[in-house]
Protein backbone atom coordinates (compact mmCIF):
# COMPACT_ATOMS: atom_id res chain seq x y z
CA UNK A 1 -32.77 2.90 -13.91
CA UNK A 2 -33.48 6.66 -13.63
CA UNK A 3 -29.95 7.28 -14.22
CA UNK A 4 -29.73 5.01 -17.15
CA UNK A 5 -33.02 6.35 -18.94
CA UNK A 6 -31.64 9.90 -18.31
CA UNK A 7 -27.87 9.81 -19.26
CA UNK A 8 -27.62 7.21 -21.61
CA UNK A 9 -25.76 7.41 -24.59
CA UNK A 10 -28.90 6.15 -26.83
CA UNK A 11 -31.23 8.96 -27.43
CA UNK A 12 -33.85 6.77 -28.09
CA UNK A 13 -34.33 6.19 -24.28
CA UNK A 14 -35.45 10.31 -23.66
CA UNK A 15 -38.41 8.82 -24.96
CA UNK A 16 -39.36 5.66 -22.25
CA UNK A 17 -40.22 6.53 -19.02
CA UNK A 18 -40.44 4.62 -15.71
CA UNK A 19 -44.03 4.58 -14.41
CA UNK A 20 -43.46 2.23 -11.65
CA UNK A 21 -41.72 -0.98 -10.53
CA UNK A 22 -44.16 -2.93 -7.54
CA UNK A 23 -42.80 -6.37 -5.29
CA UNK A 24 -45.72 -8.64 -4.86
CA UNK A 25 -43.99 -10.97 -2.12
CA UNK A 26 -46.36 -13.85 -2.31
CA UNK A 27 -45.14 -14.71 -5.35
CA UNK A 28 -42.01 -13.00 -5.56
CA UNK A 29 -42.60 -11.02 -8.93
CA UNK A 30 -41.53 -7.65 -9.62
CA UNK A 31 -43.95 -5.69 -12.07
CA UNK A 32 -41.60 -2.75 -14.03
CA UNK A 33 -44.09 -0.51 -16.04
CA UNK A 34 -43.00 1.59 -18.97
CA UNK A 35 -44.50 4.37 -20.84
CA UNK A 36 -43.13 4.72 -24.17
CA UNK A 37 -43.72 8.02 -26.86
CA UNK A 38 -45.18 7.02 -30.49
CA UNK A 39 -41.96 8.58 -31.59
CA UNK A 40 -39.92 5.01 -30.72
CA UNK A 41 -43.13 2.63 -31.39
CA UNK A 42 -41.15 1.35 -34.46
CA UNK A 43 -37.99 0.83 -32.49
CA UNK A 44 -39.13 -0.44 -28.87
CA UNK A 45 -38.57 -4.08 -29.43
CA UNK A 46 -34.54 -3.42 -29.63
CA UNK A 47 -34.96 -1.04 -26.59
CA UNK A 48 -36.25 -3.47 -24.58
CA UNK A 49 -34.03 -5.96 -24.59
CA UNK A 50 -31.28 -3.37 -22.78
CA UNK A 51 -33.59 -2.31 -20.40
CA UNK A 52 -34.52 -5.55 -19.49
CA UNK A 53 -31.02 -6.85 -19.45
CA UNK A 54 -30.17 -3.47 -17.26
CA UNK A 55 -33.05 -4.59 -14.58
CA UNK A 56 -32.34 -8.18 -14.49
CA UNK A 57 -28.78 -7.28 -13.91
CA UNK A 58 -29.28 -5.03 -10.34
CA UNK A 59 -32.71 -7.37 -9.03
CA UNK A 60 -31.58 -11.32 -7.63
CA UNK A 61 -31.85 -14.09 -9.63
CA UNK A 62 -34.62 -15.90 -7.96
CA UNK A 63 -37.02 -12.47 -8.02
CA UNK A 64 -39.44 -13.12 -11.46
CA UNK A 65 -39.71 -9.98 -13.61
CA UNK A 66 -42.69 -9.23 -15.48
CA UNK A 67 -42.26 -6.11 -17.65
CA UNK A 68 -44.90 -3.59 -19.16
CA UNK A 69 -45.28 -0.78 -21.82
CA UNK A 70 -47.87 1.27 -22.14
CA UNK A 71 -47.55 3.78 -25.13
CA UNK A 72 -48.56 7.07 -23.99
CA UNK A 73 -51.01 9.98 -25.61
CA UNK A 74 -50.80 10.41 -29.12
CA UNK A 75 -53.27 12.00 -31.03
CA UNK A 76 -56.31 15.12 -29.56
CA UNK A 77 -59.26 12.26 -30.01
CA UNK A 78 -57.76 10.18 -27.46
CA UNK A 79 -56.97 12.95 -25.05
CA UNK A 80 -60.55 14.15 -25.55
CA UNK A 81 -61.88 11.19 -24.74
CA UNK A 82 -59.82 11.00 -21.51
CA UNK A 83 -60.61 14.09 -20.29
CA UNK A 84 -64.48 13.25 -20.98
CA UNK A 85 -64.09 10.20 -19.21
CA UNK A 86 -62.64 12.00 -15.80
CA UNK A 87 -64.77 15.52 -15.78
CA UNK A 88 -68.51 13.38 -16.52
CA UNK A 89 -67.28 10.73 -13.63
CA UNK A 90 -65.90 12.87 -10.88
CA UNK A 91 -67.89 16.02 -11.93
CA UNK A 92 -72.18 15.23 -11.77
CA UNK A 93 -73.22 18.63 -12.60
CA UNK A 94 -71.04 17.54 -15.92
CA UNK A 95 -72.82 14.46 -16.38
CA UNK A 96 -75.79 15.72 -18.67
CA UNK A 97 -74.33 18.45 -19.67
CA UNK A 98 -71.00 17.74 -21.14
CA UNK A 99 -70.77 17.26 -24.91
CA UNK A 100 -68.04 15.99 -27.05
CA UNK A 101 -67.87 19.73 -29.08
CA UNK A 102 -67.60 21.27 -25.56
CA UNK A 103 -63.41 19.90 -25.60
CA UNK A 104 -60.99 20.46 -28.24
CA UNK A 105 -57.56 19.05 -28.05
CA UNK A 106 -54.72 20.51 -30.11
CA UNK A 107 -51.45 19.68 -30.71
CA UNK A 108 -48.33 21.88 -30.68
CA UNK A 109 -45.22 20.85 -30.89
CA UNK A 110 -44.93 18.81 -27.50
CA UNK A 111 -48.14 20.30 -26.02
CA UNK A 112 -51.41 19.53 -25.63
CA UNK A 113 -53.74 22.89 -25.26
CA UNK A 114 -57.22 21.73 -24.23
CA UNK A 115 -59.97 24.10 -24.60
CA UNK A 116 -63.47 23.50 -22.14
CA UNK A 117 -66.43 25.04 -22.51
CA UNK A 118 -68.63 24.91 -19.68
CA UNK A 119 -71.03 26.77 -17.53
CA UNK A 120 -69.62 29.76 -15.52
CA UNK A 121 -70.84 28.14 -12.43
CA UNK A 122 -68.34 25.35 -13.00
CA UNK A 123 -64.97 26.93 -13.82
CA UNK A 124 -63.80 28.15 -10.39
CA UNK A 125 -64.74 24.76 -9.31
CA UNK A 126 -62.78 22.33 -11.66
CA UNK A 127 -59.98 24.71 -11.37
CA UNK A 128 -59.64 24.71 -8.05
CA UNK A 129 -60.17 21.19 -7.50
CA UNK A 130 -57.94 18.70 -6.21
CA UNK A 131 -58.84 15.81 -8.04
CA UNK A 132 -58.77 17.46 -10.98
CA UNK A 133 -55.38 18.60 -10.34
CA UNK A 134 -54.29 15.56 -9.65
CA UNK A 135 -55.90 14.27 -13.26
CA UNK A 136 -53.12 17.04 -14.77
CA UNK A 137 -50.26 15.53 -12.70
CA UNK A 138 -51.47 12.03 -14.20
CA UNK A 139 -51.37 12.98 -17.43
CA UNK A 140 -47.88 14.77 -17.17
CA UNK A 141 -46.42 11.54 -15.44
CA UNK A 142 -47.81 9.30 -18.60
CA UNK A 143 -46.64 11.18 -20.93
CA UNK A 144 -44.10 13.61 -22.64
CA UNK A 145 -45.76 16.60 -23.53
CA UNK A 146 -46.77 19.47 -21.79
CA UNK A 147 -50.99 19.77 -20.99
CA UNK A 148 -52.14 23.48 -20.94
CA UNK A 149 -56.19 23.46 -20.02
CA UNK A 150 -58.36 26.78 -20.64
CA UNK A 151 -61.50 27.43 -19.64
CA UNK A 152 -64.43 28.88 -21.88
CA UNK A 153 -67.75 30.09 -20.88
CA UNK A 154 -70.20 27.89 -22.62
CA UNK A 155 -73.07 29.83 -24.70
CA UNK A 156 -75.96 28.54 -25.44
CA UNK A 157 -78.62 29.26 -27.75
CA UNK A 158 -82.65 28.41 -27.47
CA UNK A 159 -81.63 25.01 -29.16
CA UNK A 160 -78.79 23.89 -27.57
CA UNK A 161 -81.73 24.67 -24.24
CA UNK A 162 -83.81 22.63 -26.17
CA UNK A 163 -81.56 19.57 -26.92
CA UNK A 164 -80.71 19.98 -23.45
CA UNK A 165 -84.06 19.47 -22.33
CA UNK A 166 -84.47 16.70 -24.45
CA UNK A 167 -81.60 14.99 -22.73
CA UNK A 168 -82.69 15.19 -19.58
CA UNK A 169 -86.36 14.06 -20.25
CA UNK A 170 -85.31 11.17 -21.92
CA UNK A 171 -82.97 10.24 -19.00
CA UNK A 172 -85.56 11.19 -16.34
CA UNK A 173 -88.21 8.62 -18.43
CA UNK A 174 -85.30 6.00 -18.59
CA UNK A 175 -84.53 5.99 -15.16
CA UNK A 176 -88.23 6.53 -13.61
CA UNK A 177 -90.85 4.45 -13.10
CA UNK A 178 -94.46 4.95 -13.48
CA UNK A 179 -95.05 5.50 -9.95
CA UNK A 180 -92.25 8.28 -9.68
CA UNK A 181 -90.07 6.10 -8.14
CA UNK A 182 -86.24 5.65 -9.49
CA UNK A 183 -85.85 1.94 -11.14
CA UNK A 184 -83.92 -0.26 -9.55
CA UNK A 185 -81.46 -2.08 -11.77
CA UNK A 186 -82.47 -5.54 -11.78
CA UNK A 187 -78.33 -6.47 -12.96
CA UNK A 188 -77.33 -4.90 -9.80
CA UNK A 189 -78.11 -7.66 -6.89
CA UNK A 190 -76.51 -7.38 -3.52
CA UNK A 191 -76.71 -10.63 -1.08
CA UNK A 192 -75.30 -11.06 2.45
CA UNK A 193 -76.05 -7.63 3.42
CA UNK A 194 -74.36 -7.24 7.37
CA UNK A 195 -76.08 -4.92 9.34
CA UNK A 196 -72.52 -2.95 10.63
CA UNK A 197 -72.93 1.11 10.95
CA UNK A 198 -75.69 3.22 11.38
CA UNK A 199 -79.67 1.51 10.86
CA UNK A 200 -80.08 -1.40 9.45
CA UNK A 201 -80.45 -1.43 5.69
CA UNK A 202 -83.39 -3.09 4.19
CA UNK A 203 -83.92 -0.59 0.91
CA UNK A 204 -83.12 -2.60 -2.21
CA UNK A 205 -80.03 -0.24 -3.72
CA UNK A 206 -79.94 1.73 -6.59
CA UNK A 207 -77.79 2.16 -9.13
CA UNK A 208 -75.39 4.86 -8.47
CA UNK A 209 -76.11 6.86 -11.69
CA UNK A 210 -79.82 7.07 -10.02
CA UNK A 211 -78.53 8.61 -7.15
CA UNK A 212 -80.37 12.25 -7.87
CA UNK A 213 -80.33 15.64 -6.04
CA UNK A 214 -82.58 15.56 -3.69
CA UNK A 215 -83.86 15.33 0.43
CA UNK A 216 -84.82 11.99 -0.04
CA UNK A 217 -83.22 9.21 1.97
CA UNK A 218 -81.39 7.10 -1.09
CA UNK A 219 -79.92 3.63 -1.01
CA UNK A 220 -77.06 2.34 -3.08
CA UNK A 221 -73.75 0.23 -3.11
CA UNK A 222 -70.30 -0.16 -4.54
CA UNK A 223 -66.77 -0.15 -3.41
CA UNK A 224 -64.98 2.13 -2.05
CA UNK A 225 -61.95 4.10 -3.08
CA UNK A 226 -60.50 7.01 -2.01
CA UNK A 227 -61.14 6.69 1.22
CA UNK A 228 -59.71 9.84 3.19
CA UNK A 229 -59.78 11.26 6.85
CA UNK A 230 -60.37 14.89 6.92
CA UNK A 231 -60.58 17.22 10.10
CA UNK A 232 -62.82 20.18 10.91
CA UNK A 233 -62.76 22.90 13.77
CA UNK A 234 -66.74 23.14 14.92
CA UNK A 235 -67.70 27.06 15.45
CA UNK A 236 -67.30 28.43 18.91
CA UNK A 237 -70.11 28.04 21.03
CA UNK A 238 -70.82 30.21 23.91
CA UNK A 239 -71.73 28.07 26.71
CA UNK A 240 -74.92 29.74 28.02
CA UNK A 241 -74.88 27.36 31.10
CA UNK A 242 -72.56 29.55 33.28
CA UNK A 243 -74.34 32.86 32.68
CA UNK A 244 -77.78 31.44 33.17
CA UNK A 245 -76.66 29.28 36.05
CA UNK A 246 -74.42 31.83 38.23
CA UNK A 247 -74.53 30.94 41.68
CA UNK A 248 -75.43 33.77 44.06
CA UNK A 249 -73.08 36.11 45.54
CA UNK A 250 -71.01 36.05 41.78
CA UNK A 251 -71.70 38.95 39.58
CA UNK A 252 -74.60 38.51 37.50
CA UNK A 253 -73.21 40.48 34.83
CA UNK A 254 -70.29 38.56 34.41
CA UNK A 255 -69.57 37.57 30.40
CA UNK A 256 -70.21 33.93 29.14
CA UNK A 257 -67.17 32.23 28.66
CA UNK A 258 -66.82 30.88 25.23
CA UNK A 259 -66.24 27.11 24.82
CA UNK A 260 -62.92 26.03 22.90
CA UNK A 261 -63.66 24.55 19.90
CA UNK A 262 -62.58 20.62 19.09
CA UNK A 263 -61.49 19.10 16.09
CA UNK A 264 -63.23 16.77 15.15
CA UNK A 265 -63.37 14.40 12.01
CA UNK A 266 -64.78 13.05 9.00
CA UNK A 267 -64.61 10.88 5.87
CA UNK A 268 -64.48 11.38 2.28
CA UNK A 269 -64.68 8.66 -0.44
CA UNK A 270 -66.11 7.45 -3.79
CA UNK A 271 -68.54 4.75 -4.18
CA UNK A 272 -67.53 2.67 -7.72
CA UNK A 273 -70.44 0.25 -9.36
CA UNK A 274 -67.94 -0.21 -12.23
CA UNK A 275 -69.67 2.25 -14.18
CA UNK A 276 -70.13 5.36 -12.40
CA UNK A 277 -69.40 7.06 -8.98
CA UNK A 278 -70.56 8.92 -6.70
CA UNK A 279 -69.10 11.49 -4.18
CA UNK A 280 -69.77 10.52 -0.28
CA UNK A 281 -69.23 12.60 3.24
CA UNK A 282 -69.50 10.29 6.51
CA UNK A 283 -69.48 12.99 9.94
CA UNK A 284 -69.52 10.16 12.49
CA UNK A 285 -70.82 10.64 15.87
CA UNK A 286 -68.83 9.15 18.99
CA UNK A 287 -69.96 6.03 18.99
CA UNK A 288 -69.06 5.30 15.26
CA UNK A 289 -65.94 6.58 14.97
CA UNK A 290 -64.22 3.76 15.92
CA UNK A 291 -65.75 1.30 13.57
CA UNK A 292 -65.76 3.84 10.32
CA UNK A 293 -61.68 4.00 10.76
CA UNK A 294 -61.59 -0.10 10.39
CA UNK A 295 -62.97 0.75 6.43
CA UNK A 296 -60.26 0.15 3.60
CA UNK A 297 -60.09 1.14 0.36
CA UNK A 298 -61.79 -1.85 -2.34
CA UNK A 299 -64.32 -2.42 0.44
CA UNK A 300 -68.12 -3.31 -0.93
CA UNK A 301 -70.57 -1.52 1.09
CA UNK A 302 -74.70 -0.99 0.89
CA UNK A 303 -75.04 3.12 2.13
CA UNK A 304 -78.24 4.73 2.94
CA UNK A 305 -78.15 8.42 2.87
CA UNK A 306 -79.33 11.84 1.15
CA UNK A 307 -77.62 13.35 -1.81
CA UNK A 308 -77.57 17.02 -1.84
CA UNK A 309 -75.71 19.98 -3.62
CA UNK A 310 -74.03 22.70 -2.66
CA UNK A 311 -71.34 25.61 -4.32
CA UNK A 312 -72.08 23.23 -7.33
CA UNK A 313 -70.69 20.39 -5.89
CA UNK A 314 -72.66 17.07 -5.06
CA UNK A 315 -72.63 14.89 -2.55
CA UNK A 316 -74.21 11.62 -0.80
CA UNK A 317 -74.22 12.23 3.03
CA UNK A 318 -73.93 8.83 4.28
CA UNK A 319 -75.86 7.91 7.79
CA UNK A 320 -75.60 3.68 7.20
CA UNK A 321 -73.63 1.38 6.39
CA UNK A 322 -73.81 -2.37 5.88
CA UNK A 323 -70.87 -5.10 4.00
CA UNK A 324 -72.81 -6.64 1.51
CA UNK A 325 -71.42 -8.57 -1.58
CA UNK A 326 -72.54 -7.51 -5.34
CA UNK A 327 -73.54 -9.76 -7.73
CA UNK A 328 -74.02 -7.74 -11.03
């Protein structure tokens, strides 16, 4: 189909693409997913026909097809809004801060240039990001243009401080209550919380947008995605022991020999309420390890633990877990 999209003889095709094409075996149904350009919008309902002749011609007869086209980007307001949508949701020092003036879309030609102004602090970091480089592959794959992103240092003047302030009152008196405490969402109910990892959970959960920076212990719940193993090296530690411990007749002078460092693991993922996420870091101890590696991606989980920040970047340390099921 590659082939066919490529080299045929219609130019019209240059602009489809194939996104993906996914067996579901319990019901034997192929799903083929198309991105089309504006450019061939008028003209798609004669296209498809061939390609769907094309597929059902190379797939068996008794296999049901179930075909999809998704235009792709068109116009600078919905690529503004897209890029919103990702930096304000994977990004929480974004999250108050991020304005709709502070990204401007422009099209040229076949290319997008997006322009971001944002605080110094925060360039290095969404440029060197992964996920946010993986955001740029997305958009390439789902589209036909070229994205170009630049960065701008964001200047501020005594009112932008002040509207800024404003902001953050107003969502520090939405989201507190008159004790000091963070409100708990009364549409966000979790029932047949297991006690699994960890302490037992008995906190009612939060709301992950209410997840703030600070050394408090926090509780909240949603499922998880991106679930990933990553591995650290621990720094060498000398071990004292043999020095302070040398059996007599041995040199007492002799050096303490350093321990070799172990790798050792932990977890990355993002809790999802449906509405907003939050960045979490499990370091399990021995006796954990074992049960964290049984968790799956689209698993709903209750986690206790303390969100802090660091090189600009938040994140929940998690130190319980619990299945529960959410009933929002």
């Amino acid at each position: 189909m590659m082939e066919f999209l490529t080299h045929n003889v219609n130019s019209d095709y240059r602009f489809i693409k194939l996104s993906s094409c996914v067996y579901h075996a319990k019901n034997n149904t192929a799903v083929i997913t198309f991105y089309y350009s504006e450019k061939i919008a008028d003209n798609l309902e004669t296209l498809q026909d061939r390609l769907e002749r094309e597929y059902r011609a190379k797939i068996a007869e008794e296999v049901k097809l179930v075909f999809e086209y998704k235009k792709s980007y068109t116009d600078e307001l919905l690529l503004q809004m897209e890029v919103k949508k990702f930096l304000t949701r994977n990004f929480s020092i974004l999250t108050l801060s991020l304005d709709d003036e502070d990204i401007h879309a422009q099209q040229i030609g076949d290319t997008f240039k997006i322009n971001l102004h944002v605080a110094p602090q925060s360039i290095d970091y969404i440029k060197n990001n992964k996920t946010f480089a993986a955001f740029v592959r997305k958009l390439h794959d789902e589209s036909f243009c070229e994205f170009e992103f630049f960065f701008d240092v964001k200047k501020t003047n005594e009112q932008d401080d002040i509207r800024a302030l404003e902001k953050l009152e107003k969502y520090m008196k939405d989201t507190t209550a008159a004790d000091g405490t963070v409100k708990v969402d009364k549409s966000l109910r979790v029932k047949n919380v297991e006690y699994w990892l960890g302490k037992p959970i008995k906190e009612r959960p939060v709301k992950v947008e209410f997840i703030r920076v600070s050394g408090e212990e926090q509780t909240t719940a949603g499922e998880i995605k991106f679930l990933t193993k990553r591995e650290y090296t621990p720094r060498v530690i000398a071990d004292a022991s043999r020095h302070s411990h040398t059996p007599r007749g041995h040199c007492e002078h002799s050096e303490a020999i350093p321990r070799l460092p172990e790798t050792r693991v932990y977890w990355t993922f993002v809790l999802d309420d449906t509405k907003h996420r939050l960045q979490c870091v499990f370091f399990p101890t021995d006796k954990t390890l074992s049960k964290f590696e049984k968790l799956v991606n689209g698993t709903v989980v209750c986690v206790t633990g303390i969100n802090s920040e660091r090189n600009g970047r938040t994140s929940f340390r998690v130190n319980g877990v619990s299945f529960c099921e959410m009933l929002h």
